[in-house]
Protein backbone atom coordinates (compact mmCIF):
# COMPACT_ATOMS: atom_id res chain seq x y z
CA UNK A 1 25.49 -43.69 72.28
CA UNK A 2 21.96 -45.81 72.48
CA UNK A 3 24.15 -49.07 71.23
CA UNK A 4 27.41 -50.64 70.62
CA UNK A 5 28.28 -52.74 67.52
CA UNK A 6 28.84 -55.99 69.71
CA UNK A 7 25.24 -55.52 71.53
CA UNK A 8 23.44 -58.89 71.23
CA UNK A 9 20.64 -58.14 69.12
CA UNK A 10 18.23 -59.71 71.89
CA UNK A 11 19.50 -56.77 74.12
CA UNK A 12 17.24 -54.43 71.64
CA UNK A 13 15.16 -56.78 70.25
CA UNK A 14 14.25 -59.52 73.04
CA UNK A 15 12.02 -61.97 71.18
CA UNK A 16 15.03 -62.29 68.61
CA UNK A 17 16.82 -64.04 71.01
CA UNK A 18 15.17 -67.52 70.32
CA UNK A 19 16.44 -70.45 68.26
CA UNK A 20 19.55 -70.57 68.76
CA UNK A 21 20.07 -66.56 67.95
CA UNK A 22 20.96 -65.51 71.30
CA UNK A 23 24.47 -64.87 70.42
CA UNK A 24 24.03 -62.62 67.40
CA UNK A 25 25.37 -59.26 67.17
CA UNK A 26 24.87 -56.14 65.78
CA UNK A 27 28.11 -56.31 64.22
CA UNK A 28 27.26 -59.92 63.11
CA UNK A 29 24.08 -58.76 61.17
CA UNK A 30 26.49 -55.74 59.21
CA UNK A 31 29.16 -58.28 58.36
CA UNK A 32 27.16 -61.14 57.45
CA UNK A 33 27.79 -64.01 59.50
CA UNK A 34 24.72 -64.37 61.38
CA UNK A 35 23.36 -67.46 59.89
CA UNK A 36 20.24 -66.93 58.86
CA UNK A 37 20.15 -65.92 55.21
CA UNK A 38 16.88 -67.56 53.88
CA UNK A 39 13.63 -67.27 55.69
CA UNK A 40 10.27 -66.72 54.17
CA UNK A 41 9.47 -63.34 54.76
CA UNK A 42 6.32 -63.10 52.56
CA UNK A 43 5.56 -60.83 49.76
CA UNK A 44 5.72 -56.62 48.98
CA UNK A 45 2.42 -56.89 50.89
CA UNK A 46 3.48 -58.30 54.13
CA UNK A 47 3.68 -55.86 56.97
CA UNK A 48 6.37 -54.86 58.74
CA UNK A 49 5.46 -56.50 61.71
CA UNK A 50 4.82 -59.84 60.72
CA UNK A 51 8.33 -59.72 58.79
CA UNK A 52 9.71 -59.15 62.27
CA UNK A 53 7.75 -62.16 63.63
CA UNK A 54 8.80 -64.34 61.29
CA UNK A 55 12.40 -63.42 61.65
CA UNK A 56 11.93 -63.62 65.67
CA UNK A 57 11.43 -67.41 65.80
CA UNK A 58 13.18 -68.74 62.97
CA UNK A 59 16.44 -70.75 63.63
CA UNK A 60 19.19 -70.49 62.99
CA UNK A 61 20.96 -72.25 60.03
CA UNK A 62 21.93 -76.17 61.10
CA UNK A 63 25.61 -76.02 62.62
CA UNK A 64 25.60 -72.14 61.69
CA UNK A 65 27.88 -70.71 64.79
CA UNK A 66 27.47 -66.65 64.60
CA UNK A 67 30.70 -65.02 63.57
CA UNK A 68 32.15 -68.27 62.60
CA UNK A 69 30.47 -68.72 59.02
CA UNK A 70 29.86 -66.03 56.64
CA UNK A 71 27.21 -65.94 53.86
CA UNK A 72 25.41 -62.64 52.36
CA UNK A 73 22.30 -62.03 54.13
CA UNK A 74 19.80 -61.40 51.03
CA UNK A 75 17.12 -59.44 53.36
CA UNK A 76 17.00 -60.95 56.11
CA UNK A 77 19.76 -58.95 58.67
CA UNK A 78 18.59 -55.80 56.89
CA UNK A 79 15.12 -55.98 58.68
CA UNK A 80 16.50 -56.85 61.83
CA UNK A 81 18.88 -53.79 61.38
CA UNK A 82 15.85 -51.90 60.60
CA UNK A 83 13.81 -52.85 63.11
CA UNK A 84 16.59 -51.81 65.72
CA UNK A 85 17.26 -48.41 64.43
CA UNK A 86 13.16 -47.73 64.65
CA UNK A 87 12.64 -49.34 68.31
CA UNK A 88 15.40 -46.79 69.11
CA UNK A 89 14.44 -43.82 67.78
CA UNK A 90 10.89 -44.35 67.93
CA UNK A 91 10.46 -43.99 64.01
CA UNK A 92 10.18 -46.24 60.92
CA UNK A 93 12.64 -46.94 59.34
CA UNK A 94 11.43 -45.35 56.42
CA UNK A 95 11.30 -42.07 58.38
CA UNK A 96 14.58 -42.14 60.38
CA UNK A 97 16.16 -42.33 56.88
CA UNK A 98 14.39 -39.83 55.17
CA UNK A 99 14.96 -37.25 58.03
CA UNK A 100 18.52 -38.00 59.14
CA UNK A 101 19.94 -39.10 55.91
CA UNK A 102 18.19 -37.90 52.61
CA UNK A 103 16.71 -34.81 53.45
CA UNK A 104 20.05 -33.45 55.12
CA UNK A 105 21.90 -34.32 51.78
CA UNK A 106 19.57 -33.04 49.41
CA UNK A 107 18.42 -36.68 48.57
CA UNK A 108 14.65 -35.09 48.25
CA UNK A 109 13.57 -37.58 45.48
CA UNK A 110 15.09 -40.58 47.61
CA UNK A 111 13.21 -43.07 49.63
CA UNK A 112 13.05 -46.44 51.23
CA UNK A 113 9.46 -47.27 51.10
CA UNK A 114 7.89 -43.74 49.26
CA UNK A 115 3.98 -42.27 50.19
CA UNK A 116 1.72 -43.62 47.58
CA UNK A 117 0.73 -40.10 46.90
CA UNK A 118 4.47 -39.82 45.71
CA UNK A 119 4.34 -43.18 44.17
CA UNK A 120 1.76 -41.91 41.74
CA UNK A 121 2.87 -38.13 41.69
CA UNK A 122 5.98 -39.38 39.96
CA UNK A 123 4.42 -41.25 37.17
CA UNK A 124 6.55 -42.31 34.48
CA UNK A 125 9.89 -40.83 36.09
CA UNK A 126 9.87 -44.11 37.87
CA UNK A 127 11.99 -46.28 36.78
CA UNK A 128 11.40 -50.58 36.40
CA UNK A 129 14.01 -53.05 37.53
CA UNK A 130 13.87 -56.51 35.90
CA UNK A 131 13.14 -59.57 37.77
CA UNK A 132 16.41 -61.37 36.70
CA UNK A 133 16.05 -63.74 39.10
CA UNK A 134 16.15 -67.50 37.10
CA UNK A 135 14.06 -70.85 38.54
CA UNK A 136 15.14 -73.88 38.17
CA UNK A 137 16.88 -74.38 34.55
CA UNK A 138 13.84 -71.63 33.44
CA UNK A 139 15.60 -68.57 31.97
CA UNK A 140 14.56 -65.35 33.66
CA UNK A 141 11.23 -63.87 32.56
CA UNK A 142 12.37 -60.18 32.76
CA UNK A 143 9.13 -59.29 33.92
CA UNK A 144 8.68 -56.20 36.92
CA UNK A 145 10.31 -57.50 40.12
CA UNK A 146 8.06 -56.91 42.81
CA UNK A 147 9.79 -53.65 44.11
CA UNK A 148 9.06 -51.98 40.95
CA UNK A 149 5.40 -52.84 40.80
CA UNK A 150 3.04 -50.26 43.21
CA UNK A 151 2.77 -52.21 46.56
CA UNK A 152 6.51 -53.10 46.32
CA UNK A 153 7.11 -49.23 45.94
CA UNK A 154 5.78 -48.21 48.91
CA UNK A 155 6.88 -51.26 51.14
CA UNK A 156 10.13 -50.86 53.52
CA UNK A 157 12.12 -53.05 52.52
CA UNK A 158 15.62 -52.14 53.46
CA UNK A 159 17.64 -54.61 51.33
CA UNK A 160 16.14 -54.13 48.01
CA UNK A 161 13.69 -51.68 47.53
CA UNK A 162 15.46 -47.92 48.17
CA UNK A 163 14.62 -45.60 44.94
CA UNK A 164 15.99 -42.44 43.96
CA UNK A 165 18.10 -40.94 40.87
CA UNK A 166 21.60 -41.32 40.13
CA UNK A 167 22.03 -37.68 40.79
CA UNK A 168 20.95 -38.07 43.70
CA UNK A 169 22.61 -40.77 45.14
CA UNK A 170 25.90 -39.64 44.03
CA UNK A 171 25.43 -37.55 47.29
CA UNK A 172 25.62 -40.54 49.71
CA UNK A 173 28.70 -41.28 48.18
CA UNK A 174 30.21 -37.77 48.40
CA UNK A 175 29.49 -37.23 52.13
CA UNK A 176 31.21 -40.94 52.62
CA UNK A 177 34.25 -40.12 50.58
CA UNK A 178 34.36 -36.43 52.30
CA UNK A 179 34.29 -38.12 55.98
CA UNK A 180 30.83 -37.84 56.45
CA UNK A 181 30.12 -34.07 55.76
CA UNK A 182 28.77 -32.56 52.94
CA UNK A 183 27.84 -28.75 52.08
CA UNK A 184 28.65 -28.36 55.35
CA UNK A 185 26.50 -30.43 56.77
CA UNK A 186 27.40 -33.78 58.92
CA UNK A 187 25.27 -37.01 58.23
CA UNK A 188 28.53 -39.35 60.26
CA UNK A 189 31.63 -38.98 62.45
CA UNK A 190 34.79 -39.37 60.12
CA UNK A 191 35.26 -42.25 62.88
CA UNK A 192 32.05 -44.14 61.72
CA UNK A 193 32.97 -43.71 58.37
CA UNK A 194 36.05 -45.25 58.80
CA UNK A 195 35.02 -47.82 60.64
CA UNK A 196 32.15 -48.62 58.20
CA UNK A 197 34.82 -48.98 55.14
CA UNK A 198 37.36 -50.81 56.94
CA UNK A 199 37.89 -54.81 56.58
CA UNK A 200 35.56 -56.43 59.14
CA UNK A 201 35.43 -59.43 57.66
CA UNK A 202 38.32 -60.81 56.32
CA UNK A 203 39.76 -64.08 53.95
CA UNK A 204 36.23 -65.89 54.85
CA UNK A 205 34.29 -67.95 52.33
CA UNK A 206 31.19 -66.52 51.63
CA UNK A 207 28.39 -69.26 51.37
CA UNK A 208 26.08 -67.16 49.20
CA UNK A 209 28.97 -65.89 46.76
CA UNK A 210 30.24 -69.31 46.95
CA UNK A 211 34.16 -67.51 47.26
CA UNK A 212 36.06 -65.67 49.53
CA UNK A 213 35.02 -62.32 50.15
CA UNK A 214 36.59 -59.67 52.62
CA UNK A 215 32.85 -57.20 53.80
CA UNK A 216 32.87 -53.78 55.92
CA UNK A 217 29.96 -53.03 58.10
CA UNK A 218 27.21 -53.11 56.04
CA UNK A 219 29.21 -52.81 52.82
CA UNK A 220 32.31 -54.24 50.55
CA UNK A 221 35.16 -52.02 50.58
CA UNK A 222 37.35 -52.02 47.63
């Protein structure tokens, strides 16, 4: 009950209401169509805060009208998402999730920006991601991306750098496709779910895709 979907962001966050971002939602940011996709936000080493700066007084995207445009947000919408959820609460991010979400389902080995005492307890059970990310007409170099390598492990970063196993995960999914409860335990309403998994978005061109592309809040539903 500490926010509605179609808050303005600013109401939460008031120095993201600059730049022409005064009319974005919180139901903008889960379905995409904010219109601010690309923004520098530094590397695995930047701090939280100065992510949130950055984001704060960039524009918005030229002739980008909120709601009216749709285009996957990469990162950016996920740290404005997460900076919400921790001004509210009065937690990271990274804790919020770990103490409403993972720990109630059993997720113990799951994290969104892990200790580096963890990091290094887990040694070689840690998986690497390639960097499959081409430049140019270069082919990809299929080297470590940066959330595999040790600051990017231990970095919130809630669009790209969650790690757990497969085992584990297969929870989320359970409690979701159960209504939100699992082992008896609730993590969401059967309303939220719902309403997370239901077309949002629909029969827009997505300008990151580069094709149509119906979205949920915060996810694609199939």
């Amino acid at each position: 009950g500490v926010l509605q979907l179609d808050d303005l962001v600013g109401l939460h966050i008031s120095e993201f209401a600059a730049n022409g971002k005064q009319a974005v939602t919180i139901k903008h940011l889960l379905m995409h169509v904010g219109g601010f996709r690309f923004i520098d936000l530094g590397d695995a080493a930047t701090p939280w805060d100065e992510i949130i700066r950055r984001l704060c007084v960039s524009p918005l995207e030229r002739n980008w009208v909120p709601g009216e445009r749709a285009g996957y947000h990469p990162y950016t919408s996920w740290y404005v998402l997460g900076e919400i959820v921790s001004r509210l609460s009065g937690k990271s991010l990274s804790e919020y999730v770990r103490e409403q979400i993972f720990l109630p389902l059993g997720m113990v080995d799951c994290w969104i920006g892990m200790p580096e005492t963890v990091r290094d307890s887990y040694g070689s059970r840690l998986g690497v991601m390639a960097n499959t990310e081409a430049r140019g007409d270069a082919p990809p170099t299929l080297k470590p991306h940066p959330w595999s390598m040790p600051e990017g492990l231990v970095a919130c970063a809630p669009g790209g750098n969650a790690h757990g196993p497969m085992r584990q995960l297969v929870k989320l999914y359970e409690m979701l496709s159960a209504g939100g409860m699992l082992n008896g335990v609730r993590t969401l309403t059967s309303e939220s779910v719902a309403l997370l998994t239901a077309r949002s978005r629909v029969d827009m061109f997505d300008e990151t895709f580069r094709h149509k592309l119906d979205w949920g809040l915060g996810i694609i539903p199939n």
